[in-house]
C-alpha atoms as a PDB file:
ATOM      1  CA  UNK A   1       0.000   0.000   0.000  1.00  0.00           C
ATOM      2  CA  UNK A   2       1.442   3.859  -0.761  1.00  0.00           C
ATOM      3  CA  UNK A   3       2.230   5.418   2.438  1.00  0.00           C
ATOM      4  CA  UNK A   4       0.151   8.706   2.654  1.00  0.00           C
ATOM      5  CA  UNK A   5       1.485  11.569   1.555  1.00  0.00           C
ATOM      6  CA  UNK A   6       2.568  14.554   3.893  1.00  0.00           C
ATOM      7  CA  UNK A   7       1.982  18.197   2.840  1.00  0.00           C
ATOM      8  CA  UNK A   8       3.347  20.884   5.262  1.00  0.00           C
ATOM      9  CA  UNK A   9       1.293  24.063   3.906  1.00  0.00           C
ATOM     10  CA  UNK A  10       1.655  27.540   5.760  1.00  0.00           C
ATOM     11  CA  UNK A  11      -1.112  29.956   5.827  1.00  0.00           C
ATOM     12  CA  UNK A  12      -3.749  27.206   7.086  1.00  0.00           C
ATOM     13  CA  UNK A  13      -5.769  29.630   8.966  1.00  0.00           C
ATOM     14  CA  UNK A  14      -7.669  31.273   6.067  1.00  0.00           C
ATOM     15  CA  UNK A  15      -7.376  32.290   1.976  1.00  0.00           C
ATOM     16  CA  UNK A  16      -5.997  30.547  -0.018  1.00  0.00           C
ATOM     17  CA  UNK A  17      -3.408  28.610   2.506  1.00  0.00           C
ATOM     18  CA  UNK A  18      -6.792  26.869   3.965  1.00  0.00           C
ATOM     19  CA  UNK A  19      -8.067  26.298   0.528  1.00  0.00           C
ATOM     20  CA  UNK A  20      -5.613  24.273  -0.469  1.00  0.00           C
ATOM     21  CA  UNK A  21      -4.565  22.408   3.434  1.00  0.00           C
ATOM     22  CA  UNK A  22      -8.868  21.442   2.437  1.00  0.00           C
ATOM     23  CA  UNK A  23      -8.436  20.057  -1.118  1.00  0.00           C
ATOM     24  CA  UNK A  24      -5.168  18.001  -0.456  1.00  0.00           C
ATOM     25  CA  UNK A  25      -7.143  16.840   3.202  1.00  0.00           C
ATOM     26  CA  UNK A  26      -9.761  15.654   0.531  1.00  0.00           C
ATOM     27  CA  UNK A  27      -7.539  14.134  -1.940  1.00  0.00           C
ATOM     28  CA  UNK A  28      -5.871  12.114   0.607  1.00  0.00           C
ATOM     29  CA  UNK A  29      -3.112  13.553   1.924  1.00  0.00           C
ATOM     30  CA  UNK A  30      -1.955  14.362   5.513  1.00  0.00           C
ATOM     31  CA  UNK A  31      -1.125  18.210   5.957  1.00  0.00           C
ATOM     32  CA  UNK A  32       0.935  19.413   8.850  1.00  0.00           C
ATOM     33  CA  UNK A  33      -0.601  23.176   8.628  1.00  0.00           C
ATOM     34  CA  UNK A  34       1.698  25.531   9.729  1.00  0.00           C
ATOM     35  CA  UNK A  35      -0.338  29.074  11.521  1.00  0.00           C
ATOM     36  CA  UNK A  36      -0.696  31.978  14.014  1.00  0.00           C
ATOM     37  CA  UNK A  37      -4.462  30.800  14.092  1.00  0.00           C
ATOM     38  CA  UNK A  38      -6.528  27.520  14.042  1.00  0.00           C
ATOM     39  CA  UNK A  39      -8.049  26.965  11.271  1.00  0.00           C
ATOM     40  CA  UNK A  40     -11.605  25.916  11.284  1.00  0.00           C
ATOM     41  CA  UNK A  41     -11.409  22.538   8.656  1.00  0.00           C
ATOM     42  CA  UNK A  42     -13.702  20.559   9.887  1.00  0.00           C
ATOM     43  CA  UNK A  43     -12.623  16.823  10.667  1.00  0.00           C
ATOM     44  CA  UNK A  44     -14.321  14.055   8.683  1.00  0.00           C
ATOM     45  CA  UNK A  45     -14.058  10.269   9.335  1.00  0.00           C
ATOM     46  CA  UNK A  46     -12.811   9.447   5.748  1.00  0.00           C
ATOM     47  CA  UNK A  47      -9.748  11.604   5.239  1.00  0.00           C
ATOM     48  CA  UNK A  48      -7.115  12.060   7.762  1.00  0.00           C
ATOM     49  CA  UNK A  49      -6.965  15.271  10.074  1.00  0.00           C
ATOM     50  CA  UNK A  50      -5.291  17.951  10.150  1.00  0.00           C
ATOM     51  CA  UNK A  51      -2.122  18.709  12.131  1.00  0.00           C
ATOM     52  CA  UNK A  52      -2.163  22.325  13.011  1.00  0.00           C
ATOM     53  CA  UNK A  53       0.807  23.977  14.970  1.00  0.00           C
ATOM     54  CA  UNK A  54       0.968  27.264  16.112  1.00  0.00           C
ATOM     55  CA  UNK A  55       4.053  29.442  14.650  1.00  0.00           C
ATOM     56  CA  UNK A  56       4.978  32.898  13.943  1.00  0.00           C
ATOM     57  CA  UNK A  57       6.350  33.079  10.258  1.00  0.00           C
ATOM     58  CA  UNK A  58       7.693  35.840  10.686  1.00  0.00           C
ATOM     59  CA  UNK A  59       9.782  34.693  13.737  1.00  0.00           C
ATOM     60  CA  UNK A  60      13.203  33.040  13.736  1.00  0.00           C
ATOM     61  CA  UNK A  61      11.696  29.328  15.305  1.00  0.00           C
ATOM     62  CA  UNK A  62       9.883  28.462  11.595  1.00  0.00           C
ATOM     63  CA  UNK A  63      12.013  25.578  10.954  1.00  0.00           C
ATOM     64  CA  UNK A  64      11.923  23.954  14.793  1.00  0.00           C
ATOM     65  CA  UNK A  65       8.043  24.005  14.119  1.00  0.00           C
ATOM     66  CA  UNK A  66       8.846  20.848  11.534  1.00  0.00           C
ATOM     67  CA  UNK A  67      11.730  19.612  13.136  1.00  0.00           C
ATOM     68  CA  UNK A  68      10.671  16.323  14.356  1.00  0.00           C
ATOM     69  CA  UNK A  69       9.439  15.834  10.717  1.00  0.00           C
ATOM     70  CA  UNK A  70      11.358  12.843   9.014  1.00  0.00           C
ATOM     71  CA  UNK A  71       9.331  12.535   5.538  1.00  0.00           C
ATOM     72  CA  UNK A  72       8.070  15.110   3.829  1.00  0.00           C
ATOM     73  CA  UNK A  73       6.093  15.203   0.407  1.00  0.00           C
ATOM     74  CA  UNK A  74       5.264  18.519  -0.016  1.00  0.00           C
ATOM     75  CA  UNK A  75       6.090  21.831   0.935  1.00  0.00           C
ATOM     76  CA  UNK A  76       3.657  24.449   0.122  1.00  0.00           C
ATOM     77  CA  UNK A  77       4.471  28.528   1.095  1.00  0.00           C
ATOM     78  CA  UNK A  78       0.653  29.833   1.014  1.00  0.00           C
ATOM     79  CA  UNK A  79       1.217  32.243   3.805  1.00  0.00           C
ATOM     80  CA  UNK A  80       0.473  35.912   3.217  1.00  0.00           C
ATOM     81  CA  UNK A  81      -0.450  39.934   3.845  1.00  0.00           C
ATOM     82  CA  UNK A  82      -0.041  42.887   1.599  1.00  0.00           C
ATOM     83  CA  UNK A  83       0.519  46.792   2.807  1.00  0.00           C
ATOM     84  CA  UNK A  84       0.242  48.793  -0.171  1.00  0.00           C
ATOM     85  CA  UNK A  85       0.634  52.718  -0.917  1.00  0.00           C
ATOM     86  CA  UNK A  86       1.840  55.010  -3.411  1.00  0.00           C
ATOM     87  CA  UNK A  87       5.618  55.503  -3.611  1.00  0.00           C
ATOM     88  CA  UNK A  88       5.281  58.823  -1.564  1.00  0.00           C
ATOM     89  CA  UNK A  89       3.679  57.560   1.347  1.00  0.00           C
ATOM     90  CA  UNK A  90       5.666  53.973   1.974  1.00  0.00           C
ATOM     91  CA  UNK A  91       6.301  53.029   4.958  1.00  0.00           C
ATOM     92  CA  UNK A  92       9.992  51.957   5.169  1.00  0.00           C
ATOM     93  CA  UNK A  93       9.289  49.123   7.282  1.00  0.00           C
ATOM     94  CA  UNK A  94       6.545  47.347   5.515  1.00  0.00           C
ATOM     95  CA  UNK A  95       9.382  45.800   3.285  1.00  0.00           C
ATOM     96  CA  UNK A  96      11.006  44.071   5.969  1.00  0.00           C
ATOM     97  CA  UNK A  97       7.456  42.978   7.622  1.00  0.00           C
ATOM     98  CA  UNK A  98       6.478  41.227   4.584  1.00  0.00           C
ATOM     99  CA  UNK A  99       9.969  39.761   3.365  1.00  0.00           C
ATOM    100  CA  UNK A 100       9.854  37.779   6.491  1.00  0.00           C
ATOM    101  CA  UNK A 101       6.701  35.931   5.928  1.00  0.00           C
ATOM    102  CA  UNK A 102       6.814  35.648   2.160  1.00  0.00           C
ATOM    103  CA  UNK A 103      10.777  34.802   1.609  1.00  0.00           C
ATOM    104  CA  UNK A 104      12.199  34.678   4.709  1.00  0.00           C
ATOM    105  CA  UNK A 105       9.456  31.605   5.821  1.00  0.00           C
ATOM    106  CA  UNK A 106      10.183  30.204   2.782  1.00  0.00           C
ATOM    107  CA  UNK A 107      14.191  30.042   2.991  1.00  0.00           C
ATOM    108  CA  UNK A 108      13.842  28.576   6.143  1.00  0.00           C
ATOM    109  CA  UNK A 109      11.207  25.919   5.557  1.00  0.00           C
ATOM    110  CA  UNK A 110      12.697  24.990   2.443  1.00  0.00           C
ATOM    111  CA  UNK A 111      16.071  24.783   3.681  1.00  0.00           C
ATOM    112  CA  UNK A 112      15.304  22.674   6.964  1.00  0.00           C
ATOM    113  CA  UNK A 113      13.005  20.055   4.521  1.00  0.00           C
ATOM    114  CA  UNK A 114      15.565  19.481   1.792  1.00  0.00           C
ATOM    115  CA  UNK A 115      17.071  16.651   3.281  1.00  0.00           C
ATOM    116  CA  UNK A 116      13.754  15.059   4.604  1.00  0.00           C
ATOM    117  CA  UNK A 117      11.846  15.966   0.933  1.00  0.00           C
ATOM    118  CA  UNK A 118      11.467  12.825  -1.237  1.00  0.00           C
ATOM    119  CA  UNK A 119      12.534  12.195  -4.580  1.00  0.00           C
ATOM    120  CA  UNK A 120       9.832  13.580  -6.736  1.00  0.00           C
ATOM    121  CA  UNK A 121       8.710  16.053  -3.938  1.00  0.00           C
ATOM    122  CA  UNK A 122       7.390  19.112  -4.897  1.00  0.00           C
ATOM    123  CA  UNK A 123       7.782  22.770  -3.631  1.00  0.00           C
ATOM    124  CA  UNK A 124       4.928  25.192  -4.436  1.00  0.00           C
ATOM    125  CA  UNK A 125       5.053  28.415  -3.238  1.00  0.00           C
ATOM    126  CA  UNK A 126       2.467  31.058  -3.672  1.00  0.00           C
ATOM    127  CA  UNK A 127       3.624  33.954  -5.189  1.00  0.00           C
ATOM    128  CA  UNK A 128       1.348  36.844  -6.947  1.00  0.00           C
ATOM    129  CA  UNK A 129       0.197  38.183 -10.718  1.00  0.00           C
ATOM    130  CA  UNK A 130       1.565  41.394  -9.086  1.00  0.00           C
ATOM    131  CA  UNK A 131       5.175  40.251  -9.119  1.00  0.00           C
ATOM    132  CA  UNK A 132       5.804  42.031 -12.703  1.00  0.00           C
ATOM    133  CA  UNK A 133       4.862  45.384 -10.805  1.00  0.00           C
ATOM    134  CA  UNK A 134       2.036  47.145  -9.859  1.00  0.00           C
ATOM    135  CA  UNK A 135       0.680  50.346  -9.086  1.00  0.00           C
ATOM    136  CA  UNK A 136       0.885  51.224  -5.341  1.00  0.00           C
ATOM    137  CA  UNK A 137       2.012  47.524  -4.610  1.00  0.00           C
ATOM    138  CA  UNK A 138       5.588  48.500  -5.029  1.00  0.00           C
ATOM    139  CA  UNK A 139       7.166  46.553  -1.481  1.00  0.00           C
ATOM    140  CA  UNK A 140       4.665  43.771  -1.491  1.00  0.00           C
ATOM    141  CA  UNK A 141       5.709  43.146  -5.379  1.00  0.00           C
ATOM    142  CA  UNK A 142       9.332  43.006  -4.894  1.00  0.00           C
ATOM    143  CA  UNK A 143       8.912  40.318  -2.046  1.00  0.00           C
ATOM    144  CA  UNK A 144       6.626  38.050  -4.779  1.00  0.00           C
ATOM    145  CA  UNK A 145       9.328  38.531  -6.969  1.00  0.00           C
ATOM    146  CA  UNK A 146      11.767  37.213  -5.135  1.00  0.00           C
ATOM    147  CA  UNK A 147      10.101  33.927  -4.836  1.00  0.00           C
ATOM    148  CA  UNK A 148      10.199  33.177  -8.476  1.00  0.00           C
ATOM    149  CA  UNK A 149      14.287  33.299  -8.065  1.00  0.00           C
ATOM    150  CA  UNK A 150      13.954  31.315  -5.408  1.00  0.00           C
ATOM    151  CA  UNK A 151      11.863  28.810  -7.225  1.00  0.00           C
ATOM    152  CA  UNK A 152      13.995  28.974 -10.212  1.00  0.00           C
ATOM    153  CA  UNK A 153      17.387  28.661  -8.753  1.00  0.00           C
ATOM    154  CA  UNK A 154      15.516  26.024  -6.233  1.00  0.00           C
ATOM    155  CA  UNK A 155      14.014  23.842  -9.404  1.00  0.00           C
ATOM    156  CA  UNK A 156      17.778  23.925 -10.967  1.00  0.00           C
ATOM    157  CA  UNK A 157      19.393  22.249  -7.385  1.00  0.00           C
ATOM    158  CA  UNK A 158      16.838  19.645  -6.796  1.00  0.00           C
ATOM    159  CA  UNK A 159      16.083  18.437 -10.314  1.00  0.00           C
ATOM    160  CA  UNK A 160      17.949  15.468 -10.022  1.00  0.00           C
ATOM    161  CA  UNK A 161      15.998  13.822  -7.369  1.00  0.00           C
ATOM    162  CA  UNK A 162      12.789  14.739  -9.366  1.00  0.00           C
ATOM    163  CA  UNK A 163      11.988  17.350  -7.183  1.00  0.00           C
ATOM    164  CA  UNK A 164       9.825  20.219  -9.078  1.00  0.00           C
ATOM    165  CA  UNK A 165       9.548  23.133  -7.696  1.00  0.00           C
ATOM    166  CA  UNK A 166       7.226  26.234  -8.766  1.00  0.00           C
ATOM    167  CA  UNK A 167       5.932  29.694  -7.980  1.00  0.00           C
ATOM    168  CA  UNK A 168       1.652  29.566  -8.225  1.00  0.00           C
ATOM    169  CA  UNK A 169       0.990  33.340  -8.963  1.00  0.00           C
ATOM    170  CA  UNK A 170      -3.413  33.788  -8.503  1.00  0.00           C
ATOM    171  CA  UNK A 171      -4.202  37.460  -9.441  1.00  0.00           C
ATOM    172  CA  UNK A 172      -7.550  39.314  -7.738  1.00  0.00           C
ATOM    173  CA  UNK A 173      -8.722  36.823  -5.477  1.00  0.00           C
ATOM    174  CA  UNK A 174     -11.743  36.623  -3.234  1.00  0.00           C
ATOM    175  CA  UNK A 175     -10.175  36.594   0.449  1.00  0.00           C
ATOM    176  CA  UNK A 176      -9.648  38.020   3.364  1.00  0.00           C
ATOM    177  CA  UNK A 177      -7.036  39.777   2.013  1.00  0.00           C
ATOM    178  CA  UNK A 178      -9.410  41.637  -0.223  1.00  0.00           C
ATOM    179  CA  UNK A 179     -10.325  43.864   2.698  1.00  0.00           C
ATOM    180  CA  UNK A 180      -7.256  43.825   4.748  1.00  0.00           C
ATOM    181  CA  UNK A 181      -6.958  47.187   5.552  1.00  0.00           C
ATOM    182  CA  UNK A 182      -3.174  47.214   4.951  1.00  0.00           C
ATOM    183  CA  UNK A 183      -4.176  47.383   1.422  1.00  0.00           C
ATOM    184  CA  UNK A 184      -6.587  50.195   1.641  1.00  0.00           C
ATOM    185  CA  UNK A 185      -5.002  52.519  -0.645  1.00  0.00           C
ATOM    186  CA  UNK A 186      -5.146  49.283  -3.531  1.00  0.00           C
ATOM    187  CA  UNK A 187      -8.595  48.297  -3.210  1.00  0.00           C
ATOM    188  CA  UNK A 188      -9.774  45.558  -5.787  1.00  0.00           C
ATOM    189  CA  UNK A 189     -11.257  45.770  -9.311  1.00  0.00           C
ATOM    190  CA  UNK A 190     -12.902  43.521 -10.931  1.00  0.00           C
ATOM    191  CA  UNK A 191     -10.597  41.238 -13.882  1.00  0.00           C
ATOM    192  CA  UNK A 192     -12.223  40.881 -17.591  1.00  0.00           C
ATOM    193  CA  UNK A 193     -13.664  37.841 -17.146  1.00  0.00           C
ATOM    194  CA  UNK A 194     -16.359  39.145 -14.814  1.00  0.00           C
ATOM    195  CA  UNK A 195     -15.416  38.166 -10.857  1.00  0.00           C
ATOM    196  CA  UNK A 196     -12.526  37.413  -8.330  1.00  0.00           C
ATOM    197  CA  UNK A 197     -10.534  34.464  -8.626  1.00  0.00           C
ATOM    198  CA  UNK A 198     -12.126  31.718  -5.844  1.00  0.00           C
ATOM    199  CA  UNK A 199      -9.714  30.471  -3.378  1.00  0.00           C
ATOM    200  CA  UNK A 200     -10.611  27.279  -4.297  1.00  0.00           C
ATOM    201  CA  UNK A 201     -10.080  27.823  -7.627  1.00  0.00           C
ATOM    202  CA  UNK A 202      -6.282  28.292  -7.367  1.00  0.00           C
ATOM    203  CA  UNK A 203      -6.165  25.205  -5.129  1.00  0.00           C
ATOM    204  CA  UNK A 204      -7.219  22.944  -8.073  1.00  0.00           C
ATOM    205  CA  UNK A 205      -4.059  23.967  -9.789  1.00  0.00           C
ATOM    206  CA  UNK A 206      -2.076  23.575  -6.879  1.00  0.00           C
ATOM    207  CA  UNK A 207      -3.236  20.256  -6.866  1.00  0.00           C
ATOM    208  CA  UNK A 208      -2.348  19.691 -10.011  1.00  0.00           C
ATOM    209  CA  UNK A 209       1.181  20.998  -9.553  1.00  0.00           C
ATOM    210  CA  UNK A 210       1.332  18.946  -6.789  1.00  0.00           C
ATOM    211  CA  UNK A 211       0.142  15.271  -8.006  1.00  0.00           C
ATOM    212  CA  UNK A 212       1.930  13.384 -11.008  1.00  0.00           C
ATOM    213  CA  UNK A 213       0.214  15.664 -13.366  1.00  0.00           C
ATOM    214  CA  UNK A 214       2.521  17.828 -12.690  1.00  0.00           C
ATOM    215  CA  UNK A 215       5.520  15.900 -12.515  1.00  0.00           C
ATOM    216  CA  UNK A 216       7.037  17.463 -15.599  1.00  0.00           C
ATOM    217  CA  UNK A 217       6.835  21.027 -14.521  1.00  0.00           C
ATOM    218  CA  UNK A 218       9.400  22.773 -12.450  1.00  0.00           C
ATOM    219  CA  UNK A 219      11.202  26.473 -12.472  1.00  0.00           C
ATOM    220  CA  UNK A 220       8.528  27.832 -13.172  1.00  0.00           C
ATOM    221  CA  UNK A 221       6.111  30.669 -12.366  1.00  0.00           C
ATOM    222  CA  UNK A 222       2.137  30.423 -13.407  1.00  0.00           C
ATOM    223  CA  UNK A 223      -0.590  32.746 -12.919  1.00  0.00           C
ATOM    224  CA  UNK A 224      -4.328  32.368 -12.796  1.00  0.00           C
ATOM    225  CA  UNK A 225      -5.842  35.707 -12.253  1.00  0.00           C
ATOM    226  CA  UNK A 226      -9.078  36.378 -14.367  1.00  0.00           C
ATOM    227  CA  UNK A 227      -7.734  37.939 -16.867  1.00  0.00           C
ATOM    228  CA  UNK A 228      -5.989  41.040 -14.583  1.00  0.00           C
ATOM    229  CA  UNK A 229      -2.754  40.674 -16.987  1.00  0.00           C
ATOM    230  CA  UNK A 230      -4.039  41.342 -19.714  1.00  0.00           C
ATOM    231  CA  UNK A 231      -3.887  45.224 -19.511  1.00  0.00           C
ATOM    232  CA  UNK A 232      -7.484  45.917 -20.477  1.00  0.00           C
ATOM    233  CA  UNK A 233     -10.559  44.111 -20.652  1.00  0.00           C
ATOM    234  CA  UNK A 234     -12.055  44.253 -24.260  1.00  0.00           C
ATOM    235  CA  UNK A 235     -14.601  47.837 -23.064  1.00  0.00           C
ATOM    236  CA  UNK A 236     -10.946  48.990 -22.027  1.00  0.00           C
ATOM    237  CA  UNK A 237     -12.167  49.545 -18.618  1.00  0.00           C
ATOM    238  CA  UNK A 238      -9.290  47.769 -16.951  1.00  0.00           C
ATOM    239  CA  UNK A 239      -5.826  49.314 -17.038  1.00  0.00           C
ATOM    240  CA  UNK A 240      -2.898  48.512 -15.694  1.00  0.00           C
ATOM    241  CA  UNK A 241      -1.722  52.604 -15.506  1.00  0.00           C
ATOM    242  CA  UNK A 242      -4.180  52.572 -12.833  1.00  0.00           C
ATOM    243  CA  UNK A 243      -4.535  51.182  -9.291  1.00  0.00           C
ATOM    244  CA  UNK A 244      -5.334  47.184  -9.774  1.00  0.00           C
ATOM    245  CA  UNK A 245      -5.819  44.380  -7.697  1.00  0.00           C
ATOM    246  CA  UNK A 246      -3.581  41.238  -7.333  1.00  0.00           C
ATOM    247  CA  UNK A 247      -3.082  38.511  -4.973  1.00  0.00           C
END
């Protein structure tokens, strides 16, 4: 029989972090779920639970939260928060607050894992549309960025052992990010093709990433996001000169 699979996903408590901890708890597979808050999955009798631990990702003590860990499947970086603002009213600290969660989480996962990651494994981390620049999104941008080097450079390392590893970059979608008020001065639009990207939605092609289907793709960064890219929806309503939305 295949052993079951082990996920550690960060970001469990809500978003798209939860979304996906829910469809890979569904699909079989048992997720260590990495959060400042419980998440509210509910437990069901025919897929395995969830194991939720408490951690700051922003703190120094991410990796001792999997340390006892000794096979690993998947790592998945879903953990996430955006300030946003206009270049003249950054705050110069909102670059630091956000490189800790969004790279500096994912360094230190990644790195503590390697050795315990199985041939084949798979790194996904969740990156954003927005990492080609956008209008007030300036810091939270350059920290998305920096996880598609990471993923590259990553993918090159570990693909000998099979290992694929890939940035997942969802444009507008419907969270509670959405209405964080850290991003009050970015508020969302809606993308051409009519509504917000569902949460759930962006955990189906995580999943496919993640299972043999996507065994053949690695280095690579991939965006589902309505449409938001393109520039302009075909009224010309939607520009990208203007304050936009993105994960």
């Amino acid at each position: 029989m295949r052993p079951r699979r082990t996920a550690v996903v960060t970001g469990v408590s809500s978003g798209i972090g939860r979304a996906i901890a829910r469809r890979l708890l569904d699909d079989g597979w048992a997720v260590v779920g990495l959060s400042r808050t419980r998440p509210d999955l509910p437990d069901r009798p025919d897929r395995p639970g969830l194991d939720w631990r408490a951690v700051d990702l922003a703190g120094d003590d991410v990796a001792s939260a999997v340390a006892d860990l000794t096979r690993v499947d998947a790592l998945v970086h879903a953990a996430g928060f955006q300030e946003s603002g206009p270049l003249r009213d950054l705050d110069p600290d909102a670059t630091d607050r956000m490189h800790a969660v969004h790279v500096g989480a994912a360094v230190r996962l990644a790195s503590c894992l390697e050795g315990r990651l199985v041939d084949g494994g798979r790194i996904l981390l969740i990156g954003s549309r927005t990492a080609d620049g956008a209008w007030g999104k300036s810091q939270y941008a350059a920290t998305k960025a920096a996880l598609r080097a990471l993923g590259r450079s990553w993918a090159m390392e570990l693909a000998g052992r099979g290992v694929t590893v890939n940035v997942l970059e969802p444009g507008p979608t419907l969270t509670a990010m959405t209405t964080d008020p850290r991003r009050a001065a970015t508020p969302p639009r809606t993308p051409p093709l009519g509504r917000l990207v569902r949460a759930e939605e962006v955990a189906s092609y995580a999943s496919f990433l993640l299972e043999e289907t996507g065994a053949m793709v690695t280095g690579q960064h991939l965006v589902i996001c309505a449409g938001a890219s393109l520039g302009a929806d075909p009224a010309g309503i939607y520009l990208t000169s203007a304050p936009d939305t993105g994960q």
